[in-house]
Protein backbone atom coordinates (compact mmCIF):
# COMPACT_ATOMS: atom_id res chain seq x y z
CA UNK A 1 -10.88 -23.93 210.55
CA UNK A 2 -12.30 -20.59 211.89
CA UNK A 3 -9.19 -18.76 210.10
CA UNK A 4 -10.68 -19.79 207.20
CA UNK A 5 -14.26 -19.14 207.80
CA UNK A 6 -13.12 -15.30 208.80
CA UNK A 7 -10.80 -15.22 205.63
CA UNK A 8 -14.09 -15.88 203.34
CA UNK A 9 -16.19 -13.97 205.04
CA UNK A 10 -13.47 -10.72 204.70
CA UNK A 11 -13.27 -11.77 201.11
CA UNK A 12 -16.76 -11.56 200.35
CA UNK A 13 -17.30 -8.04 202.15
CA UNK A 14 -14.08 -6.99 200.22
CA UNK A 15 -15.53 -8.02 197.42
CA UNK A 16 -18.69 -6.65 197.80
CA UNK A 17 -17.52 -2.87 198.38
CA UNK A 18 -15.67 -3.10 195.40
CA UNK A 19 -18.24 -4.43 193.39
CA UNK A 20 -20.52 -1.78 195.16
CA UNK A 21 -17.89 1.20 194.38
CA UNK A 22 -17.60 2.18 197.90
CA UNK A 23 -13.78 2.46 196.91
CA UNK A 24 -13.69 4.23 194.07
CA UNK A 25 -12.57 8.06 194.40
CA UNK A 26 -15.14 10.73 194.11
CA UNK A 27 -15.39 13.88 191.93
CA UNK A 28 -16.18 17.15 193.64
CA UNK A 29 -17.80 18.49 190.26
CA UNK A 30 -20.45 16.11 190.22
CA UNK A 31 -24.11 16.64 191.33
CA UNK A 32 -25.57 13.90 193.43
CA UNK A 33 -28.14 11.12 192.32
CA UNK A 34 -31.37 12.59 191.71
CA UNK A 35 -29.95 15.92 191.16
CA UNK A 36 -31.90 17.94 188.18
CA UNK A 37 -30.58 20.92 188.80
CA UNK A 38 -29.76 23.20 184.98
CA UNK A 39 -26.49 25.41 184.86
CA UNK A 40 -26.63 28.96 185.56
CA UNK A 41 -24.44 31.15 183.21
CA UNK A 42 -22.90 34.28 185.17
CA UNK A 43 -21.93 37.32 183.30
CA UNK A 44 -19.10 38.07 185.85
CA UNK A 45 -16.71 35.73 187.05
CA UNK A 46 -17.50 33.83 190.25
CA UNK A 47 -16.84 31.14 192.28
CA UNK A 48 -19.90 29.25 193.42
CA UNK A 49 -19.93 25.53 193.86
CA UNK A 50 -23.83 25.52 193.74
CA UNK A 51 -25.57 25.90 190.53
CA UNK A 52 -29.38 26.38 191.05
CA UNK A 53 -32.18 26.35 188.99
CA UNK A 54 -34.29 29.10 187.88
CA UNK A 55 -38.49 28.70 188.56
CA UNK A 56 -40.57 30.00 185.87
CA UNK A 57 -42.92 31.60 187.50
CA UNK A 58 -43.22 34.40 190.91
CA UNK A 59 -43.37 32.38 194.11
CA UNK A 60 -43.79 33.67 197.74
CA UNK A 61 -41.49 32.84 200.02
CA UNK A 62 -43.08 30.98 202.83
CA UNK A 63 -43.89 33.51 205.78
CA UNK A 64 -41.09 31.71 208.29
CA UNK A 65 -38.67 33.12 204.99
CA UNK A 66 -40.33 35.92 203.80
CA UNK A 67 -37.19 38.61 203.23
CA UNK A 68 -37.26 42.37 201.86
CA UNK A 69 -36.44 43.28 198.60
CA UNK A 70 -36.17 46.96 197.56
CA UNK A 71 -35.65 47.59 193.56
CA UNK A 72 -35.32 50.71 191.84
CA UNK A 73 -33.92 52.43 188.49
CA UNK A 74 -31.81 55.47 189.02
CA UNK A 75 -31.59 58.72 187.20
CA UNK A 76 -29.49 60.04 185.61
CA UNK A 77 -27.59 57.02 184.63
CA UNK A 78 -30.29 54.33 184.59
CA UNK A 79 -28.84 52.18 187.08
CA UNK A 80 -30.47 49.43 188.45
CA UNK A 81 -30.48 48.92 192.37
CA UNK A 82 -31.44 45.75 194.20
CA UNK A 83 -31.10 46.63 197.72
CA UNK A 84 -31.13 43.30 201.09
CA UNK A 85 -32.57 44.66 204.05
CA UNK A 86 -32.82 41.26 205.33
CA UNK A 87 -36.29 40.24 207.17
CA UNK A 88 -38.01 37.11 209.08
CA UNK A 89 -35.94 34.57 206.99
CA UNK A 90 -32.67 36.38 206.56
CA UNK A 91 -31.39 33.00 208.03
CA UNK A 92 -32.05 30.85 205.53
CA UNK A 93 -31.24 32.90 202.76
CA UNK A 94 -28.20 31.56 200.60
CA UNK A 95 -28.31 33.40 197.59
CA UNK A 96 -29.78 36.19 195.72
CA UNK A 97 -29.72 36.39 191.79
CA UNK A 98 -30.70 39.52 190.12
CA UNK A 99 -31.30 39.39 185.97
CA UNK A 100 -31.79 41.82 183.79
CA UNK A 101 -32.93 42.04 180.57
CA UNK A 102 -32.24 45.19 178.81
CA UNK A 103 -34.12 47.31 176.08
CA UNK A 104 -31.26 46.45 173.75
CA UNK A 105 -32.01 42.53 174.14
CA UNK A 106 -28.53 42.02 176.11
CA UNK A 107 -29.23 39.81 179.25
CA UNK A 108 -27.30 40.37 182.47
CA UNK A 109 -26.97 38.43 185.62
CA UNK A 110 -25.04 39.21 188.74
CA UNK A 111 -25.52 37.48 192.33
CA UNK A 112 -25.55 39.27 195.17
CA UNK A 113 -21.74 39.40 196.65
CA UNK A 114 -20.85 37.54 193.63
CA UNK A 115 -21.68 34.31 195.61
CA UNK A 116 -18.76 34.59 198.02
CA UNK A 117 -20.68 34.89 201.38
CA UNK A 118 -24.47 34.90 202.23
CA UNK A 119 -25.89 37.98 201.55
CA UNK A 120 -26.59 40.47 204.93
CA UNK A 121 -28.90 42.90 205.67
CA UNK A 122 -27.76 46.58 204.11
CA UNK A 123 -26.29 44.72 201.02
CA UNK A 124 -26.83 45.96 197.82
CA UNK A 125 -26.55 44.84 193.79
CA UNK A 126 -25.88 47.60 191.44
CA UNK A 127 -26.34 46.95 187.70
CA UNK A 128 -26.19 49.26 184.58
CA UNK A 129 -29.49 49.61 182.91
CA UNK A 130 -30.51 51.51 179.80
CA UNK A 131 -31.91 54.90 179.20
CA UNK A 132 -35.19 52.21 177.60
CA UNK A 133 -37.32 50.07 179.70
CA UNK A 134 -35.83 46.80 181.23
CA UNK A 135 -36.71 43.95 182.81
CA UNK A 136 -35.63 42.60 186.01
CA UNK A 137 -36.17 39.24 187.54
CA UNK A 138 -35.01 38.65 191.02
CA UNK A 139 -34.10 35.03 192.36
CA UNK A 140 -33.60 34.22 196.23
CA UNK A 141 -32.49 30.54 197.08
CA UNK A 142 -33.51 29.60 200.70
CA UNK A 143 -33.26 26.51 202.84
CA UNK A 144 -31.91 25.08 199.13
CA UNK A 145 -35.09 26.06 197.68
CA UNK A 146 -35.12 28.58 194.58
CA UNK A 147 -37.94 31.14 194.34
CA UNK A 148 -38.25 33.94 191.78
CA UNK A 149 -39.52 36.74 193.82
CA UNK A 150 -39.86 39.80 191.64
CA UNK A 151 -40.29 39.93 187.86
CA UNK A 152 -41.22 43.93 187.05
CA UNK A 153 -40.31 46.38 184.02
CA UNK A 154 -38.12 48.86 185.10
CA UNK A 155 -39.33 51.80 182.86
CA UNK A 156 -37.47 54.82 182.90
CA UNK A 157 -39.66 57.98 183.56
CA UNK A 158 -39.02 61.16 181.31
CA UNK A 159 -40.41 63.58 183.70
């Protein structure tokens, strides 16, 4: 009689997880419940298993975060230099996303270390500009949180 009671009762929880989808295999490509995060296109190739989104407008990282962030346009050849020297929060910091939008219209976005490890301090993002004025919009995700920290023309002096 208590085989029986056991047998339902191992039935029934059986049943259940199936019923629940406890068993059913999971995908590595999809984003958890409750996820709204939008896809981030990449102009280079890379290999990130994290898409983030993009905020809209400049946010400060909170002070326990806060991170330095050097940009500048070279001359001659108009390059565009985001330079890491790392900071209070360098801990927390996952990723950093520079984009540029060029005086020709072209938009181009590169992460730091093409997402393969964490940027560290001394790192640097190099990115051709135009001889025009660009635009450059700089993105840091830390503690999973995505702030745009720099949005400045980069105008090209003719001195």
């Amino acid at each position: 009689m208590k085989y029986i009671v056991i047998l339902t009762i191992l039935l029934l929880l059986g049943a259940c997880a199936l019923f629940a989808g406890c068993t059913s295999p999971t995908q590595a490509g999809l984003p958890p419940v409750g996820t709204t995060a939008a896809p981030v296109p990449v102009t280079s190739p890379t290999t990130l298993s994290t898409v983030v989104a993009t905020p809209v407008a400049i946010e400060t990282l909170p002070p326990e975060q806060a991170v330095d962030l050097q940009l500048n346009k070279e001359r001659p050849d108009y390059t565009l230099h985001l330079l890491y020297n790392g900071g209070k929060g360098e801990a927390f910091v996952q990723y950093i996303l520079m984009k540029a939008t060029l005086s020709d219209g072209t938009v181009v976005q590169q992460y730091m270390n093409d997402g393969t490890r964490r940027p560290r301090r001394g790192d640097e993002l190099i990115m051709q500009g135009t001889r025009g004025n660009d635009r450059v919009e700089v993105f840091v995700t830390s503690a999973g949180r995505t702030y745009k920290v720099l949005d400045q023309p980069m105008i090209t002096n003719t001195l």
